[in-house]
PDB file of N, CA and C in Angstrom:
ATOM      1  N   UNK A   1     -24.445 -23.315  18.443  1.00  0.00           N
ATOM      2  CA  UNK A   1     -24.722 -22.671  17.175  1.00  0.00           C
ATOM      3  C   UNK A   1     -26.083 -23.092  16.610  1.00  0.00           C
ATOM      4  N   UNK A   2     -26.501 -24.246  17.081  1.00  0.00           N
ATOM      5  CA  UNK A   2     -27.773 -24.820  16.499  1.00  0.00           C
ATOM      6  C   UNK A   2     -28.724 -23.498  17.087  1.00  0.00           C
ATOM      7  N   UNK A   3     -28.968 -22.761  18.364  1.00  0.00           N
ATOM      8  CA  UNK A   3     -29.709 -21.800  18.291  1.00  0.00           C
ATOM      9  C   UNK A   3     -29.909 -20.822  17.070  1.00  0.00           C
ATOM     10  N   UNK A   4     -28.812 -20.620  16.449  1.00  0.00           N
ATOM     11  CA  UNK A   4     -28.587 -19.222  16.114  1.00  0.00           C
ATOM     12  C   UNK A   4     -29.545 -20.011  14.683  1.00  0.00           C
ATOM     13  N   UNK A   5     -29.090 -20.795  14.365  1.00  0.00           N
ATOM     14  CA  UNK A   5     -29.850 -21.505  13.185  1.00  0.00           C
ATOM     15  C   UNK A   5     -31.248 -21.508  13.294  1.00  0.00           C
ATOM     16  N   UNK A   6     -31.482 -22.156  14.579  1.00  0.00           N
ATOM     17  CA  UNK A   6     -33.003 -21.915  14.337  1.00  0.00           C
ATOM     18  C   UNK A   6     -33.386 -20.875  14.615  1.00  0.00           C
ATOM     19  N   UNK A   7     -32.858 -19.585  15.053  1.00  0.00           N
ATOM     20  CA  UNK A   7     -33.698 -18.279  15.177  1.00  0.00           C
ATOM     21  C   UNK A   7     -33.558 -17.721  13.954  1.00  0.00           C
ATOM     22  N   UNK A   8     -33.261 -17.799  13.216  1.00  0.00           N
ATOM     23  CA  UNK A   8     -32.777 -17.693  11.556  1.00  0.00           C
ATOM     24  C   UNK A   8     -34.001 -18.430  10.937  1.00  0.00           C
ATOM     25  N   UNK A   9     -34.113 -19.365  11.364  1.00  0.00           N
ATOM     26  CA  UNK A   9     -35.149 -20.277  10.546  1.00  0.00           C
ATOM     27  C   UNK A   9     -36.520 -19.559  11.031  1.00  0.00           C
ATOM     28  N   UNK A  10     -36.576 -19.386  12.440  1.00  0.00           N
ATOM     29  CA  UNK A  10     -38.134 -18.776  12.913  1.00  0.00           C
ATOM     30  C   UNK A  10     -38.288 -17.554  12.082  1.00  0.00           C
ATOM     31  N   UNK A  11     -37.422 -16.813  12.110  1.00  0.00           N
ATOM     32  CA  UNK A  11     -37.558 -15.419  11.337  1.00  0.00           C
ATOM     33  C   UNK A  11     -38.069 -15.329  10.086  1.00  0.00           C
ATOM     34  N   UNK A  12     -37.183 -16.262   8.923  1.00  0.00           N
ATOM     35  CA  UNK A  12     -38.310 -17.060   7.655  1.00  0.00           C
ATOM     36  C   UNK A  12     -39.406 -17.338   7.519  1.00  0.00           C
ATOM     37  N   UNK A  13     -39.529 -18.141   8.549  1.00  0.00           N
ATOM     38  CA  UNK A  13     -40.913 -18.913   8.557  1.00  0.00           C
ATOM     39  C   UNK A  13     -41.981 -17.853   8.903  1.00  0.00           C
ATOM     40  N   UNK A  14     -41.839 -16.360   9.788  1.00  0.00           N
ATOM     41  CA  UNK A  14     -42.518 -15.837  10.314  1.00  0.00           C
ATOM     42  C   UNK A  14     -42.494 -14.653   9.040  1.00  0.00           C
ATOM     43  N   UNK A  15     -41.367 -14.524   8.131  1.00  0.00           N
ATOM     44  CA  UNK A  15     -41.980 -13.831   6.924  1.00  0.00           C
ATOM     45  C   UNK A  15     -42.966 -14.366   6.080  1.00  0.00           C
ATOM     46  N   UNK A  16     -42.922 -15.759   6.337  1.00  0.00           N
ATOM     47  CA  UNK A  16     -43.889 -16.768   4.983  1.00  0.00           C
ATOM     48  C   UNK A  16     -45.469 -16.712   5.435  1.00  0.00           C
ATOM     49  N   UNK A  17     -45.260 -16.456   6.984  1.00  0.00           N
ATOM     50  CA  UNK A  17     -46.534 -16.642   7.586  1.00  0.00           C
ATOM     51  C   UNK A  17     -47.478 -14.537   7.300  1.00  0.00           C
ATOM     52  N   UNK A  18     -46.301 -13.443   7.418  1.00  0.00           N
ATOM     53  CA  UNK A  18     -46.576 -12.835   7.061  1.00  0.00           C
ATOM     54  C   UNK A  18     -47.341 -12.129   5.485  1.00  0.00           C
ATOM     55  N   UNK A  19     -46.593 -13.274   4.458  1.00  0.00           N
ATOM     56  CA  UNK A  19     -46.931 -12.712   3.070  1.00  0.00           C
ATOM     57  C   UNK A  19     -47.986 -13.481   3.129  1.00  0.00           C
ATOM     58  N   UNK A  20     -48.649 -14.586   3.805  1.00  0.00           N
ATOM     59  CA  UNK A  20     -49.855 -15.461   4.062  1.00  0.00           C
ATOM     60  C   UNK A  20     -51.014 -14.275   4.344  1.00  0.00           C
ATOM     61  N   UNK A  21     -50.447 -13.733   5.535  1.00  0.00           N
ATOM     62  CA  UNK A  21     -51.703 -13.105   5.970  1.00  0.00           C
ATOM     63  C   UNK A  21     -51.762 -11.769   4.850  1.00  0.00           C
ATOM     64  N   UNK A  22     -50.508 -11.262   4.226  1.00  0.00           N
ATOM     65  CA  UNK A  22     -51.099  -9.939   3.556  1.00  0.00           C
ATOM     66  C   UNK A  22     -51.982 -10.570   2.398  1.00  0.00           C
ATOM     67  N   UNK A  23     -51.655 -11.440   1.816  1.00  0.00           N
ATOM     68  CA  UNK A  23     -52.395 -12.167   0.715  1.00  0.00           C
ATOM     69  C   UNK A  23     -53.784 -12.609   1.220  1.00  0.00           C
ATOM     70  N   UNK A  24     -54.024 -12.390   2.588  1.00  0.00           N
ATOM     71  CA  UNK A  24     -55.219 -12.903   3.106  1.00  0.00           C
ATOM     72  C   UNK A  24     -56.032 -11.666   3.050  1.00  0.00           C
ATOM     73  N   UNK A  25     -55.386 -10.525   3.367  1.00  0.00           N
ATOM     74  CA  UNK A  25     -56.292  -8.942   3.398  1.00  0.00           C
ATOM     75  C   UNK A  25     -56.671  -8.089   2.478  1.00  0.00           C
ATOM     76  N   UNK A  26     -56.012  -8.704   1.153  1.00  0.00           N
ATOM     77  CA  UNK A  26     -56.325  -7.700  -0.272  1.00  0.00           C
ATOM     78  C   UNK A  26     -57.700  -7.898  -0.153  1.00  0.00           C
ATOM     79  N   UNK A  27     -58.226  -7.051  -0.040  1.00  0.00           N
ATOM     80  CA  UNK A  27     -60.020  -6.756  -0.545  1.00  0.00           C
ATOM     81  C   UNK A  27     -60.591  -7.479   0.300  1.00  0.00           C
ATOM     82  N   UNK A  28     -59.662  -7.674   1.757  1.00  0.00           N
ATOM     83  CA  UNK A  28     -60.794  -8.359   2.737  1.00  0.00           C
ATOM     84  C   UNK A  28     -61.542  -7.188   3.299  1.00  0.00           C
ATOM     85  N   UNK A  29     -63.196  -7.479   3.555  1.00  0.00           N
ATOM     86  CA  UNK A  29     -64.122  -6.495   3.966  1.00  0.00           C
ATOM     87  C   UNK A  29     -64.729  -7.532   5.057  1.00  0.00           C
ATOM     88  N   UNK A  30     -64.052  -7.966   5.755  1.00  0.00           N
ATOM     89  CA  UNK A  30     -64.696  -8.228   7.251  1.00  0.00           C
ATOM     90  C   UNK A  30     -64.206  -7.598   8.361  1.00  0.00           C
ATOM     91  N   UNK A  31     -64.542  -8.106   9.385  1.00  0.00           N
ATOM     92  CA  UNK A  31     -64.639  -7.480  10.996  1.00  0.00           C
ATOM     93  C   UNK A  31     -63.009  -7.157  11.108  1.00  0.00           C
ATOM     94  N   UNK A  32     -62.512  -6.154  11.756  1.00  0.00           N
ATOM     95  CA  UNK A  32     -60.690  -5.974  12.168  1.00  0.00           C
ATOM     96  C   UNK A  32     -60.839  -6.910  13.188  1.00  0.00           C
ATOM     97  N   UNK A  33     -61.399  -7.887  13.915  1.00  0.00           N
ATOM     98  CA  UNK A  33     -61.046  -8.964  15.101  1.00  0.00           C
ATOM     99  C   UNK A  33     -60.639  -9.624  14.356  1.00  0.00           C
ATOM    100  N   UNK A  34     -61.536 -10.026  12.979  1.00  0.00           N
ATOM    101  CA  UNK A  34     -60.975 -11.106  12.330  1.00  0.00           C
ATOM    102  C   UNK A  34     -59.338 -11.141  11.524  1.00  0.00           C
ATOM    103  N   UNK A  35     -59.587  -9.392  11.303  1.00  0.00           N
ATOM    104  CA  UNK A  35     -58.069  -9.293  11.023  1.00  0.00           C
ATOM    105  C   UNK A  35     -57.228  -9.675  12.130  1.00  0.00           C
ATOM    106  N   UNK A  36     -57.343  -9.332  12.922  1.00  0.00           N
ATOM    107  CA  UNK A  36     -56.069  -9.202  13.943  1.00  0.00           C
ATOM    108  C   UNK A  36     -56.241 -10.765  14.509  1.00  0.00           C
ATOM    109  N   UNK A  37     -57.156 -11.377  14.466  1.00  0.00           N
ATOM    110  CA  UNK A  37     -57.114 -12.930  15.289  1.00  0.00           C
ATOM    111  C   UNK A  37     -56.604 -13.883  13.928  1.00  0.00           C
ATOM    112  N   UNK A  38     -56.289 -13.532  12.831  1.00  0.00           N
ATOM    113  CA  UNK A  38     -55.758 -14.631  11.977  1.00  0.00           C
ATOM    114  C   UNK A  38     -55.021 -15.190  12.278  1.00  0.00           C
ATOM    115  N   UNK A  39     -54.652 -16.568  11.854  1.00  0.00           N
ATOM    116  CA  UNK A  39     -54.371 -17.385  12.131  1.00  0.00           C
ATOM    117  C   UNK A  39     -52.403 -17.398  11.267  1.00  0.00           C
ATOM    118  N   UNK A  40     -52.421 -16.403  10.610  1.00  0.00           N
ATOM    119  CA  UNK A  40     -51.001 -16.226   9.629  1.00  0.00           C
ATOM    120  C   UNK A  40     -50.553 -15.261  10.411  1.00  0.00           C
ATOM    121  N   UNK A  41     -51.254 -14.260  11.108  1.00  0.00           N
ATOM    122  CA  UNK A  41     -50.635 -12.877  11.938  1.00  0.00           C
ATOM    123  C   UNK A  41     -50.024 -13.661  12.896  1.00  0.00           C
ATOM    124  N   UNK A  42     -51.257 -14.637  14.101  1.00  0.00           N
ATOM    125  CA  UNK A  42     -50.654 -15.308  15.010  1.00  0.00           C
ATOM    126  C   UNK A  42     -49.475 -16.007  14.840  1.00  0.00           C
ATOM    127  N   UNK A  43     -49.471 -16.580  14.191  1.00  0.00           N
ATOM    128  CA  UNK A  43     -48.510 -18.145  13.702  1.00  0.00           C
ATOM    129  C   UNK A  43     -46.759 -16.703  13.663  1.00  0.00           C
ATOM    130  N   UNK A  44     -46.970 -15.874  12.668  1.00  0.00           N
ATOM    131  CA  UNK A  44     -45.885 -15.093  12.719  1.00  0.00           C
ATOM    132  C   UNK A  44     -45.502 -14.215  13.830  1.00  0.00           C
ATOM    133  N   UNK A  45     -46.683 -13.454  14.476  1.00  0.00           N
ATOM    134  CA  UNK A  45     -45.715 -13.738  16.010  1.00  0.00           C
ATOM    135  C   UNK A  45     -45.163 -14.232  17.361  1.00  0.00           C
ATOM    136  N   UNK A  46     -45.859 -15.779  16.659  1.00  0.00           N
ATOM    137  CA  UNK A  46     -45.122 -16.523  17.307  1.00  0.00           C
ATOM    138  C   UNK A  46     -43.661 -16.899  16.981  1.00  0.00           C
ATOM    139  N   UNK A  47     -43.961 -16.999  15.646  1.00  0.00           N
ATOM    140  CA  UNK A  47     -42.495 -17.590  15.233  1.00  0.00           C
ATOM    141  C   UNK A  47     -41.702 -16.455  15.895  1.00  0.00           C
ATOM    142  N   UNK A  48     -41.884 -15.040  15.524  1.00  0.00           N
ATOM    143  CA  UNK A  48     -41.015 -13.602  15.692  1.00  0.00           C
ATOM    144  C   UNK A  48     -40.402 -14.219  17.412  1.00  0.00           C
ATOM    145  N   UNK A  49     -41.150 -14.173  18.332  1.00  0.00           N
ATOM    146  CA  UNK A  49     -41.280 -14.491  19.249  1.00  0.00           C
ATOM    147  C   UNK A  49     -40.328 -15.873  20.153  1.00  0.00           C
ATOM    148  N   UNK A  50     -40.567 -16.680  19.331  1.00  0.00           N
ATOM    149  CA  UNK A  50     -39.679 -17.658  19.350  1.00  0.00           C
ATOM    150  C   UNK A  50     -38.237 -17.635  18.812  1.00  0.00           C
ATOM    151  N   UNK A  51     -38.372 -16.867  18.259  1.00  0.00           N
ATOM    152  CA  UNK A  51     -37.177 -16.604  17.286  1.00  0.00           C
ATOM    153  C   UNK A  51     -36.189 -15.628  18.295  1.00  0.00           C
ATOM    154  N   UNK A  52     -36.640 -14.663  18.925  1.00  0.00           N
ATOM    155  CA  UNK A  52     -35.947 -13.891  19.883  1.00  0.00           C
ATOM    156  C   UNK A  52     -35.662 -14.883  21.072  1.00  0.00           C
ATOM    157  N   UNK A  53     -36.178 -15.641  21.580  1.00  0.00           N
ATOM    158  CA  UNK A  53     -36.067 -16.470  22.580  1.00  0.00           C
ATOM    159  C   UNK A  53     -34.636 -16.923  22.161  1.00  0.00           C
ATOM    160  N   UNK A  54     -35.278 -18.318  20.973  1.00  0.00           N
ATOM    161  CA  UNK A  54     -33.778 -18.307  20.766  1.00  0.00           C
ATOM    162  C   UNK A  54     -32.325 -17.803  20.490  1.00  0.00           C
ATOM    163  N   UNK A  55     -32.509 -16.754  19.550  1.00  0.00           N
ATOM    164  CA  UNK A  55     -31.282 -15.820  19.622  1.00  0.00           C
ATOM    165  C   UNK A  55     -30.915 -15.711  20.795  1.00  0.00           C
ATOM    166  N   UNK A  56     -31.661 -15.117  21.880  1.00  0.00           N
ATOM    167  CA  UNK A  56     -31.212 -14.846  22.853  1.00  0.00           C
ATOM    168  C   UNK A  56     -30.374 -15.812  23.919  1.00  0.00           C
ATOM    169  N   UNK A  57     -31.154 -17.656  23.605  1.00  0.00           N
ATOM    170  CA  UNK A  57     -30.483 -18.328  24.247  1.00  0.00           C
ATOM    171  C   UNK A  57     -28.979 -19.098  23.364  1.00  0.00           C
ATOM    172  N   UNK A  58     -28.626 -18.228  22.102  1.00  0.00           N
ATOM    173  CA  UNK A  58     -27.680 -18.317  21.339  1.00  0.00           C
ATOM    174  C   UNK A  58     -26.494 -17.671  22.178  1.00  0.00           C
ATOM    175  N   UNK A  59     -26.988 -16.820  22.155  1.00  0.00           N
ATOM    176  CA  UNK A  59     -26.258 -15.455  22.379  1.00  0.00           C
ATOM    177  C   UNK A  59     -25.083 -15.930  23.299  1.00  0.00           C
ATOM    178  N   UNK A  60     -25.962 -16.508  24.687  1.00  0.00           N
ATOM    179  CA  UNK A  60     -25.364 -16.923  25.801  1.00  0.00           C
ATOM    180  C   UNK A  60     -24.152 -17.892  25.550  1.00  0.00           C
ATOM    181  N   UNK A  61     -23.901 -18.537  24.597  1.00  0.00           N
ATOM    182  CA  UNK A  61     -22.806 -19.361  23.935  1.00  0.00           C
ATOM    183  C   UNK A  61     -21.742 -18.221  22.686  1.00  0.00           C
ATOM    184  N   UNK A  62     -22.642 -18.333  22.191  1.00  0.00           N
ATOM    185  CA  UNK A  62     -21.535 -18.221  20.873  1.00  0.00           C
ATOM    186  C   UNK A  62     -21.754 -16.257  20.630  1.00  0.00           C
ATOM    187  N   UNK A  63     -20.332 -15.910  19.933  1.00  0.00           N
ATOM    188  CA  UNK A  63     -19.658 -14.790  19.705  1.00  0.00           C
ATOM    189  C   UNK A  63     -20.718 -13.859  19.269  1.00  0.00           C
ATOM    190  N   UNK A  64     -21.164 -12.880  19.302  1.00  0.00           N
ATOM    191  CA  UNK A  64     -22.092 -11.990  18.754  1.00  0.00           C
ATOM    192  C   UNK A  64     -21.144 -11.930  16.930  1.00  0.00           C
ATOM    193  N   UNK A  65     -20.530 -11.673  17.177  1.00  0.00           N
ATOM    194  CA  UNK A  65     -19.398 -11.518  15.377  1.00  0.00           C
ATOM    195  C   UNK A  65     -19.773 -12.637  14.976  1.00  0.00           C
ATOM    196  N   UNK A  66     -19.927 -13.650  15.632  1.00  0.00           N
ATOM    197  CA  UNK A  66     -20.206 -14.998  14.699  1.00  0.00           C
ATOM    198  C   UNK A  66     -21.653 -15.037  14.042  1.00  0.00           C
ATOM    199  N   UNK A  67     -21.878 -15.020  15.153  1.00  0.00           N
ATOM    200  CA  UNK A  67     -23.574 -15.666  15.003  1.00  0.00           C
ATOM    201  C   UNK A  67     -24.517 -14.404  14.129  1.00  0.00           C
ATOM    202  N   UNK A  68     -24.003 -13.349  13.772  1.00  0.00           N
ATOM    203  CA  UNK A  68     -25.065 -12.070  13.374  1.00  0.00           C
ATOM    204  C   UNK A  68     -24.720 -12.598  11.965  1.00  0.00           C
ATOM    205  N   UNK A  69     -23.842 -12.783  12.079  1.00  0.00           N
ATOM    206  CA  UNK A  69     -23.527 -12.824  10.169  1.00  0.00           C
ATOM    207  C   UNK A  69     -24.579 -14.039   9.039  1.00  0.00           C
ATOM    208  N   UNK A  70     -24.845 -15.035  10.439  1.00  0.00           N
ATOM    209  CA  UNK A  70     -25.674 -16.101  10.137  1.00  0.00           C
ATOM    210  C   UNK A  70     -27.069 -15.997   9.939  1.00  0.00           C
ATOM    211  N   UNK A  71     -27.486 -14.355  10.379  1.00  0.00           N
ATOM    212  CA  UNK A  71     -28.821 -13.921  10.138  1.00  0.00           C
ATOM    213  C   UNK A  71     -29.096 -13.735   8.764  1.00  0.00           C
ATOM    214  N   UNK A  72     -27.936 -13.209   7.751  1.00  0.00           N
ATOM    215  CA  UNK A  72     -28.147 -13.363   6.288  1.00  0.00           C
ATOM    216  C   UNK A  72     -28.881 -14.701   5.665  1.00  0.00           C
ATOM    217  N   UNK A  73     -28.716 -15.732   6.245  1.00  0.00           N
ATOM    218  CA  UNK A  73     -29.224 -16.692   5.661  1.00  0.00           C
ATOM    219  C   UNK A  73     -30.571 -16.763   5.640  1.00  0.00           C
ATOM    220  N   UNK A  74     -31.104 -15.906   6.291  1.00  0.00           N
ATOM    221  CA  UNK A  74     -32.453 -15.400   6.561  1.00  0.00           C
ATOM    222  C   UNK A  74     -33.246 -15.238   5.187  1.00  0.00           C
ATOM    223  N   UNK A  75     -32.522 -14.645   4.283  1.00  0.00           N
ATOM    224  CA  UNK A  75     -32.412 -13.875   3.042  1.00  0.00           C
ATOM    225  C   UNK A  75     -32.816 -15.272   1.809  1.00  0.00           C
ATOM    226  N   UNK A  76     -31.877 -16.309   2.099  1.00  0.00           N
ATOM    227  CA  UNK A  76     -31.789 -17.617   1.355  1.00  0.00           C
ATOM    228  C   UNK A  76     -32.728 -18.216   1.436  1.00  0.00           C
ATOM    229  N   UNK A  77     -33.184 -18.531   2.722  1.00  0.00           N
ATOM    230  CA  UNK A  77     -34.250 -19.399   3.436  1.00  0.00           C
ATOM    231  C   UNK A  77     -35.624 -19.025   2.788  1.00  0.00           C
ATOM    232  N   UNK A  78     -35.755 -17.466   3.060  1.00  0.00           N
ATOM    233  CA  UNK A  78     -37.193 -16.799   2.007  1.00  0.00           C
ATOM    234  C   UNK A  78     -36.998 -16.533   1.131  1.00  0.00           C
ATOM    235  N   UNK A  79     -35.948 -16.361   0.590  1.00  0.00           N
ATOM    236  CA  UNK A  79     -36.429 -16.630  -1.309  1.00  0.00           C
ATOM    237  C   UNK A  79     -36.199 -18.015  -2.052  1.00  0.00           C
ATOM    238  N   UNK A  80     -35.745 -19.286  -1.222  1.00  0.00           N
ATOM    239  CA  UNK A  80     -36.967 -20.562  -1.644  1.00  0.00           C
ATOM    240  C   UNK A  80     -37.815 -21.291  -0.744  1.00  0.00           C
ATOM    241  N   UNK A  81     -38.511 -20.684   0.328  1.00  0.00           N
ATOM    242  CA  UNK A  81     -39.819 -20.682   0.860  1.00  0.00           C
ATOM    243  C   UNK A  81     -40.505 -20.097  -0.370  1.00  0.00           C
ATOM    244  N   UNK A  82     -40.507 -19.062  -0.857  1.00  0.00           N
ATOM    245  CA  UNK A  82     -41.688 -18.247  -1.797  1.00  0.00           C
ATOM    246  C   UNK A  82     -41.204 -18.807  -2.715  1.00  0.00           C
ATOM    247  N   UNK A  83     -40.486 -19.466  -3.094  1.00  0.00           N
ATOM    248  CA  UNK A  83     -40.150 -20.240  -4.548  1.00  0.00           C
ATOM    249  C   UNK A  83     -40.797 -21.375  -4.544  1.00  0.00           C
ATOM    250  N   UNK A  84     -41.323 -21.994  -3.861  1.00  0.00           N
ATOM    251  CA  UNK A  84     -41.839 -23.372  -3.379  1.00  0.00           C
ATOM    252  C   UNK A  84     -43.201 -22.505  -3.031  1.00  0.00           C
ATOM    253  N   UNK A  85     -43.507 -22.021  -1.827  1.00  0.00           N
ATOM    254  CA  UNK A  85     -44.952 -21.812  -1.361  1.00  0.00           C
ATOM    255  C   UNK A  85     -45.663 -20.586  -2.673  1.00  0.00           C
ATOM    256  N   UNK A  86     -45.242 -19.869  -2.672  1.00  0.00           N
ATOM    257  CA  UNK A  86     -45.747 -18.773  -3.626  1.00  0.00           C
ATOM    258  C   UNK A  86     -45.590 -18.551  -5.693  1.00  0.00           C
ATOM    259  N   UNK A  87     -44.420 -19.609  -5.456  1.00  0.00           N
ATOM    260  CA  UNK A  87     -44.177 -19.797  -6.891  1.00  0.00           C
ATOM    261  C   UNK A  87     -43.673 -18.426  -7.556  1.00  0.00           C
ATOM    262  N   UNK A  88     -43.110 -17.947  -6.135  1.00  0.00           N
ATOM    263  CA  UNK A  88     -42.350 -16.343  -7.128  1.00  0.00           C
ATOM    264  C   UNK A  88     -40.874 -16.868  -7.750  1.00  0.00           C
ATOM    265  N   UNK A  89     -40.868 -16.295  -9.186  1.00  0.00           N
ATOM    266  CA  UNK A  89     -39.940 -16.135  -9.944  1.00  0.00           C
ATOM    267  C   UNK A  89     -38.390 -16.148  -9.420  1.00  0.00           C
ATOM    268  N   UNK A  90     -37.337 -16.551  -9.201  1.00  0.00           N
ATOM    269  CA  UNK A  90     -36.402 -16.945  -8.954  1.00  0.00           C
ATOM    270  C   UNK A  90     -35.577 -16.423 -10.127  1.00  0.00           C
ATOM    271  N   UNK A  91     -34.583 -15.143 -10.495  1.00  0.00           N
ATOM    272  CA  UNK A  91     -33.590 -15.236 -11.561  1.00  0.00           C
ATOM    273  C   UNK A  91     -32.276 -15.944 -11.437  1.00  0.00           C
ATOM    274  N   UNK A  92     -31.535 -15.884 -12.130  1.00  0.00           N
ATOM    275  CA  UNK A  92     -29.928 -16.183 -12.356  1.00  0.00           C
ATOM    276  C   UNK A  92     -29.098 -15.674 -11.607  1.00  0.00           C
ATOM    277  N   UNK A  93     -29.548 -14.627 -11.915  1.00  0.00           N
ATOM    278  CA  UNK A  93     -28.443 -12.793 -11.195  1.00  0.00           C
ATOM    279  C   UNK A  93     -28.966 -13.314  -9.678  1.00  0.00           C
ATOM    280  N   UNK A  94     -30.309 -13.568  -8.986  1.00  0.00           N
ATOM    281  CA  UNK A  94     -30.990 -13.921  -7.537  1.00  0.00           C
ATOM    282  C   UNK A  94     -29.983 -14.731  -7.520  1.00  0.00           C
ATOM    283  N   UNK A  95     -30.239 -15.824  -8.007  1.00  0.00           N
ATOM    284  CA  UNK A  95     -29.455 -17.358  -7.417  1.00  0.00           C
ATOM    285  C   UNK A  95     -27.897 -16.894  -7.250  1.00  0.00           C
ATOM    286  N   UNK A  96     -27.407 -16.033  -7.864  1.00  0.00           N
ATOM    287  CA  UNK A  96     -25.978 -15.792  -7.397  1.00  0.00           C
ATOM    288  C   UNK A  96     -25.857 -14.931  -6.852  1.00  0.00           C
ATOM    289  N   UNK A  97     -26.648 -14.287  -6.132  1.00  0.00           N
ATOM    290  CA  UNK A  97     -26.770 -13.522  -5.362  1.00  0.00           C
ATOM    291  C   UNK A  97     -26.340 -13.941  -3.640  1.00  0.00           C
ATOM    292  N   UNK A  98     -27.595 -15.444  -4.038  1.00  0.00           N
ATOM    293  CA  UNK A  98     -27.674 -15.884  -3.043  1.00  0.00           C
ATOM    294  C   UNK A  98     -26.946 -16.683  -2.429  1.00  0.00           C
ATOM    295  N   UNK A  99     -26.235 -17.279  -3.751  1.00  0.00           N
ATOM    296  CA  UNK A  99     -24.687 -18.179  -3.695  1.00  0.00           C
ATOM    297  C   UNK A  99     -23.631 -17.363  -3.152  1.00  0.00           C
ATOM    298  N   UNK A 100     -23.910 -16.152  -3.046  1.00  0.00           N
ATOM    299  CA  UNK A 100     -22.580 -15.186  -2.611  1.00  0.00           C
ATOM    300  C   UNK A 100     -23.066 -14.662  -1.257  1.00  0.00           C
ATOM    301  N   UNK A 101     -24.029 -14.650  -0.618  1.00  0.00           N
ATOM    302  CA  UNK A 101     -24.541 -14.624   0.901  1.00  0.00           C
ATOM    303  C   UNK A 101     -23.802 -15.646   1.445  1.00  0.00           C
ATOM    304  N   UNK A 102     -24.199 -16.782   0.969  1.00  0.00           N
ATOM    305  CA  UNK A 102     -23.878 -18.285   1.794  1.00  0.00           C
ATOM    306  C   UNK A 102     -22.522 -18.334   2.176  1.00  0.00           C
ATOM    307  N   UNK A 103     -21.759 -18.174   0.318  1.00  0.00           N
ATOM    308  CA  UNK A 103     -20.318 -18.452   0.588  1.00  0.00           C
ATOM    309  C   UNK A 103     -19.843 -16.697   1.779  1.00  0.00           C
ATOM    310  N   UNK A 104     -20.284 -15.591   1.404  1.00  0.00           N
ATOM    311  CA  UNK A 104     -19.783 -14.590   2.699  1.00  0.00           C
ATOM    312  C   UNK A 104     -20.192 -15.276   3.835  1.00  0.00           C
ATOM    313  N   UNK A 105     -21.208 -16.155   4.442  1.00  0.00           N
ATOM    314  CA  UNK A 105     -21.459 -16.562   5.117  1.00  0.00           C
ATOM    315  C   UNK A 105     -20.477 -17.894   6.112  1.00  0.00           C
ATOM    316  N   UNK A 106     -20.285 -18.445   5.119  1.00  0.00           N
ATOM    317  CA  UNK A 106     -18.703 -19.393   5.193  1.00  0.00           C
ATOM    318  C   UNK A 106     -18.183 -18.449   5.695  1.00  0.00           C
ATOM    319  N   UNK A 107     -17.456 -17.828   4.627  1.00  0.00           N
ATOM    320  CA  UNK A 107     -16.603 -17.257   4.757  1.00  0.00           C
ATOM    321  C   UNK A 107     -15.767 -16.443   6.296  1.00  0.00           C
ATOM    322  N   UNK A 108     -16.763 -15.716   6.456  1.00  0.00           N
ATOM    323  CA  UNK A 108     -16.905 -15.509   8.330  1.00  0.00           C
ATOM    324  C   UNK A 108     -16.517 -16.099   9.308  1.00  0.00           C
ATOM    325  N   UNK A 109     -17.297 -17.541   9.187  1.00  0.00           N
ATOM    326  CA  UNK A 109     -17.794 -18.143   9.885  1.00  0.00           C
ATOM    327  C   UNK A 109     -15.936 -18.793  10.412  1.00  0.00           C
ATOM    328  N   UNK A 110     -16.049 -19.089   9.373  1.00  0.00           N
ATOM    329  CA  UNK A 110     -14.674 -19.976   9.005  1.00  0.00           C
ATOM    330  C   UNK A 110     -12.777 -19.457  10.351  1.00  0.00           C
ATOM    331  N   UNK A 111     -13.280 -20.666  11.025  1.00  0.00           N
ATOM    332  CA  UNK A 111     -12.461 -20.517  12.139  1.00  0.00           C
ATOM    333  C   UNK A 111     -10.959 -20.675  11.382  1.00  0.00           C
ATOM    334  N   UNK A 112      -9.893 -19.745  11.384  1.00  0.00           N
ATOM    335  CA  UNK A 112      -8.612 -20.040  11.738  1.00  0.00           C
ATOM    336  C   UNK A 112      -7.965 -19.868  12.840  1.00  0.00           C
ATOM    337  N   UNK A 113      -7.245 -20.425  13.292  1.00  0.00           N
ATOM    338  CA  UNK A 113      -6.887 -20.239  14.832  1.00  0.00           C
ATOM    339  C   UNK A 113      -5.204 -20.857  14.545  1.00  0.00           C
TER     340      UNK A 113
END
């Protein structure tokens, strides 16, 4: 299960690296190499990249029903990355939003046998 976690986590990280680079292109007027060789484009598809790797070497273990549901956390992970890196606004109604991902997330997850 630790895969499925970190392909969850690459996927985050490769949105944070994305809102990096769009924040890098507002009113950029240089060369498109330089667009396309940045260093926030790269970094995110690598993570993207890595991130499929692992899913994929998830996969090979654990339940597809299990492990997809754990991609929501995806959701948690970037809205406090940008709460921390970007300083975007965070509401009440968000935070229980996000409290109700996690716990559906339990919830799922949650073996009876």
């Amino acid at each position: 299960m630790i895969w499925v976690f970190l392909s969850v986590a690459l996927n985050a990280v490769a949105q944070i690296f994305l809102k990096r680079y769009a924040l890098f292109t507002q009113g950029f007027e240089g060369s498109k190499i330089n667009l396309a060789l940045n260093s926030n484009l790269m970094l995110a598809g690598f993570c993207y990249a890595a991130s499929i790797v692992t899913w994929i070497s998830a996969l090979k273990t654990v339940r597809l029903s299990a492990a997809y549901p754990v991609q929501s956390l995806g959701y948690v992970i970037v809205a406090i990355l940008s709460f921390y890196i970007f300083r975007e606004k965070i509401s009440v109604q968000y935070v229980i939003g996000l409290l109700i991902i996690v716990l559906g997330v339990v919830i799922m997850s949650w073996r009876i046998e």
